[in-house]
C-alpha atoms as a PDB file:
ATOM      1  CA  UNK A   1      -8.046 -19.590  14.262  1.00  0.00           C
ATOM      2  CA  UNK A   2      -6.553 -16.204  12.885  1.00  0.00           C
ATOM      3  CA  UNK A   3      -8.298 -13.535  10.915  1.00  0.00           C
ATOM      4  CA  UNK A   4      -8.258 -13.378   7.052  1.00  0.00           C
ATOM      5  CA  UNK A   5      -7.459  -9.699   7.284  1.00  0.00           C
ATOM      6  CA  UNK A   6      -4.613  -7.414   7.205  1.00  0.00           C
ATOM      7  CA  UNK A   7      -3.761  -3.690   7.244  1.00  0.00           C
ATOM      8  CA  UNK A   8      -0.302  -2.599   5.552  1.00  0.00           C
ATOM      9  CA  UNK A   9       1.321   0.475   3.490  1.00  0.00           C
ATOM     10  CA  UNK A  10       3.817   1.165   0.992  1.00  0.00           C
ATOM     11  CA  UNK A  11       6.611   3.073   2.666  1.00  0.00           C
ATOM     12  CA  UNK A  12       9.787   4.125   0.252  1.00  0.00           C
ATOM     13  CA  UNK A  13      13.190   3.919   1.026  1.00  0.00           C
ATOM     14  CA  UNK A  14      14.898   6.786   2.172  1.00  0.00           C
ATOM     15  CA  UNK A  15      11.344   7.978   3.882  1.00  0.00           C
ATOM     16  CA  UNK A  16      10.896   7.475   7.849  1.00  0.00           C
ATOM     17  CA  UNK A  17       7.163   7.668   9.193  1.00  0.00           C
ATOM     18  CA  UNK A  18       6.834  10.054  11.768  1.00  0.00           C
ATOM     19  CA  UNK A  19       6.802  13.679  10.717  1.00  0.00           C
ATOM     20  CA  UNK A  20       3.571  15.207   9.886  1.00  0.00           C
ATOM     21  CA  UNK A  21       4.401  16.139   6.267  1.00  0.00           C
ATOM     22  CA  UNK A  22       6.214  12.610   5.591  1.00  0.00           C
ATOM     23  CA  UNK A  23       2.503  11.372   7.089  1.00  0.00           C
ATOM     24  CA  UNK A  24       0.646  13.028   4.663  1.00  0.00           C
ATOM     25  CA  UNK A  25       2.762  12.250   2.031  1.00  0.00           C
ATOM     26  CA  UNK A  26       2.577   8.335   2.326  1.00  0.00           C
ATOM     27  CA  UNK A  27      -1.523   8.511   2.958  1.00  0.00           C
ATOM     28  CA  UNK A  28      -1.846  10.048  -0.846  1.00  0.00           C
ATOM     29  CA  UNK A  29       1.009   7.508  -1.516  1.00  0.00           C
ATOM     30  CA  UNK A  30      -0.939   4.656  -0.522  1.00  0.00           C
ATOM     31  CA  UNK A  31      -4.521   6.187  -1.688  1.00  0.00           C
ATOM     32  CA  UNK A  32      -2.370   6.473  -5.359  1.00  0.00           C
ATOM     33  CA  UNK A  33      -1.305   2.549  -4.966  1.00  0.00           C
ATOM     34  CA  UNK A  34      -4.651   1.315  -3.786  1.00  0.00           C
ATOM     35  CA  UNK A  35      -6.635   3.036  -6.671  1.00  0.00           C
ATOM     36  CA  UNK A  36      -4.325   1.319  -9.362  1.00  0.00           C
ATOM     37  CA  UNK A  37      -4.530  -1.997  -7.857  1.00  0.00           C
ATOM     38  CA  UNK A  38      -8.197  -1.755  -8.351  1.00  0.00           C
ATOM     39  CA  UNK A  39      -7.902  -0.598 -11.820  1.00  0.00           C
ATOM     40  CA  UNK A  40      -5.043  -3.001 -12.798  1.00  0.00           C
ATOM     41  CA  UNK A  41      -7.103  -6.088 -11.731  1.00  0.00           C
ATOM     42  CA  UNK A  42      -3.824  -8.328 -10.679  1.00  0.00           C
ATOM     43  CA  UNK A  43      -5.331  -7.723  -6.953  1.00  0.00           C
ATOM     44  CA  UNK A  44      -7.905  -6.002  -4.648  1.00  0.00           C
ATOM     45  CA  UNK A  45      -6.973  -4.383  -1.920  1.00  0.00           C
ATOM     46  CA  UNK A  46      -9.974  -1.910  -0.015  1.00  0.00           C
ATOM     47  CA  UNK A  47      -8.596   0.894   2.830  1.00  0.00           C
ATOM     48  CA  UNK A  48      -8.538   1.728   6.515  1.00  0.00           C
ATOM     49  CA  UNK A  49      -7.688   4.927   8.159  1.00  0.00           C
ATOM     50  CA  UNK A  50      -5.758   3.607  11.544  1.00  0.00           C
ATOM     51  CA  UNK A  51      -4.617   6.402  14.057  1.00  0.00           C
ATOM     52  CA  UNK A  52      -4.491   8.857  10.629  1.00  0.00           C
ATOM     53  CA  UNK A  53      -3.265   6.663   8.439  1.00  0.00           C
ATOM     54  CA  UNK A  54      -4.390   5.335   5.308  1.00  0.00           C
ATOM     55  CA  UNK A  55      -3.588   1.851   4.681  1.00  0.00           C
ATOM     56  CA  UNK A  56      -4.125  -1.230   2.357  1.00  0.00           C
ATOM     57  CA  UNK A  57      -6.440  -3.668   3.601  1.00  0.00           C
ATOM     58  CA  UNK A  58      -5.985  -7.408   2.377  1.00  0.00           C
ATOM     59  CA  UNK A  59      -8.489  -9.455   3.470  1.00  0.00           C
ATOM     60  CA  UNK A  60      -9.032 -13.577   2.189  1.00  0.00           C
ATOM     61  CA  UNK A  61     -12.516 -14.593   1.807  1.00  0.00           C
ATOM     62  CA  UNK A  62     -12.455 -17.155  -1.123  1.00  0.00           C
ATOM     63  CA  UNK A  63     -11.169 -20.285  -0.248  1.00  0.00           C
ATOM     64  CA  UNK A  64      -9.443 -21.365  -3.608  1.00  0.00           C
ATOM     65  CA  UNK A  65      -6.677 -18.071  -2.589  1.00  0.00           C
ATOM     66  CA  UNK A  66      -3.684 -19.930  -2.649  1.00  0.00           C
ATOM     67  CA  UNK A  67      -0.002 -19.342  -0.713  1.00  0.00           C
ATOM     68  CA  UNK A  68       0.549 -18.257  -4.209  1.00  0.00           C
ATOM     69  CA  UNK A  69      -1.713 -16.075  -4.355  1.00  0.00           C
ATOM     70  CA  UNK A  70      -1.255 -14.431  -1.326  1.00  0.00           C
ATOM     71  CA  UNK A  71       2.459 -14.095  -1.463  1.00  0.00           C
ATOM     72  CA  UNK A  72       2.316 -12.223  -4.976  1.00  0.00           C
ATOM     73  CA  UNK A  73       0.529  -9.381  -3.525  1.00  0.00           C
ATOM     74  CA  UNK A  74       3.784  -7.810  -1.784  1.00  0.00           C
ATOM     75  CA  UNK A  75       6.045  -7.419  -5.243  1.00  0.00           C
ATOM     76  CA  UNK A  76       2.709  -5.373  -6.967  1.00  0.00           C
ATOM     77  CA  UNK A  77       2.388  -3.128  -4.293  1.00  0.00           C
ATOM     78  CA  UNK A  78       6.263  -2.643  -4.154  1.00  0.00           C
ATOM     79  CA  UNK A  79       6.054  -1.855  -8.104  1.00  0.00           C
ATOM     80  CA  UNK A  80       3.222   0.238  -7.941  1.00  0.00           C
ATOM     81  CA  UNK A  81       4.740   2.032  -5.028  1.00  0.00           C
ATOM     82  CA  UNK A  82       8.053   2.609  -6.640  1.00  0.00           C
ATOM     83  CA  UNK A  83       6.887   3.796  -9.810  1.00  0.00           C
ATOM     84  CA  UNK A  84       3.958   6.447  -8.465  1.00  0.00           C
ATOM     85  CA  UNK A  85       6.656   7.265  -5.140  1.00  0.00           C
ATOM     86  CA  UNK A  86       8.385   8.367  -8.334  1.00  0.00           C
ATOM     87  CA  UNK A  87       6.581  10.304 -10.320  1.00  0.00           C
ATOM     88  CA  UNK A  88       4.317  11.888  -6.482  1.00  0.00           C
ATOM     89  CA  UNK A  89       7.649  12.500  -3.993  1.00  0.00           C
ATOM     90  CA  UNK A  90       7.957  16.459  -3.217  1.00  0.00           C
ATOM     91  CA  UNK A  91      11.451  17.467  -4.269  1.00  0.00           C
ATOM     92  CA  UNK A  92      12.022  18.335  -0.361  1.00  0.00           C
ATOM     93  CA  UNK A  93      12.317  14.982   0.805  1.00  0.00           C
ATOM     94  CA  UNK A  94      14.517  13.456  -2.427  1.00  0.00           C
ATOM     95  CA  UNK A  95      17.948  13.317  -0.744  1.00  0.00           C
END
């Protein structure tokens, strides 16, 4: 039997994890995604810091969540991401 839980983030296109300001850029990223999917109400995501990173945390615990259910959450974040990567991204790392 597996857990119900998960731990992901959002990382743009173009962006590689690993330097200290990309880092800090993609927490507030992520931080910026998981307070609108709360807001928005299409999912509910909470948080975990992991090694310094802030991440969404998916985790199932009503048992009518469907496949369905659980396979729309990627797109939202990916649209979320997209649109508040676009409006947050510091003009030094836009190529």
């Amino acid at each position: 039997q597996g857990l119900s839980i998960t731990t992901f983030r959002y990382v743009p296109s173009g962006l590689r994890p690993g330097d200290e300001k990309i880092e800090t850029y993609l927490n507030k990223l992520n931080e910026e995604i998981l307070g609108e999917l709360q807001r928005g109400g299409e999912a509910f995501c909470s948080n975990a810091l992991i090694r310094k990173k802030f991440v969404l945390r998916a985790c199932i615990v009503n048992f009518r969540t469907t496949i369905k259910d659980i396979e729309a959450l990627p797109p939202i974040v990916v649209r979320l991401g997209k649109r508040i990567d676009k409006r947050l991204r510091p003009k030094e790392f836009v190529h």
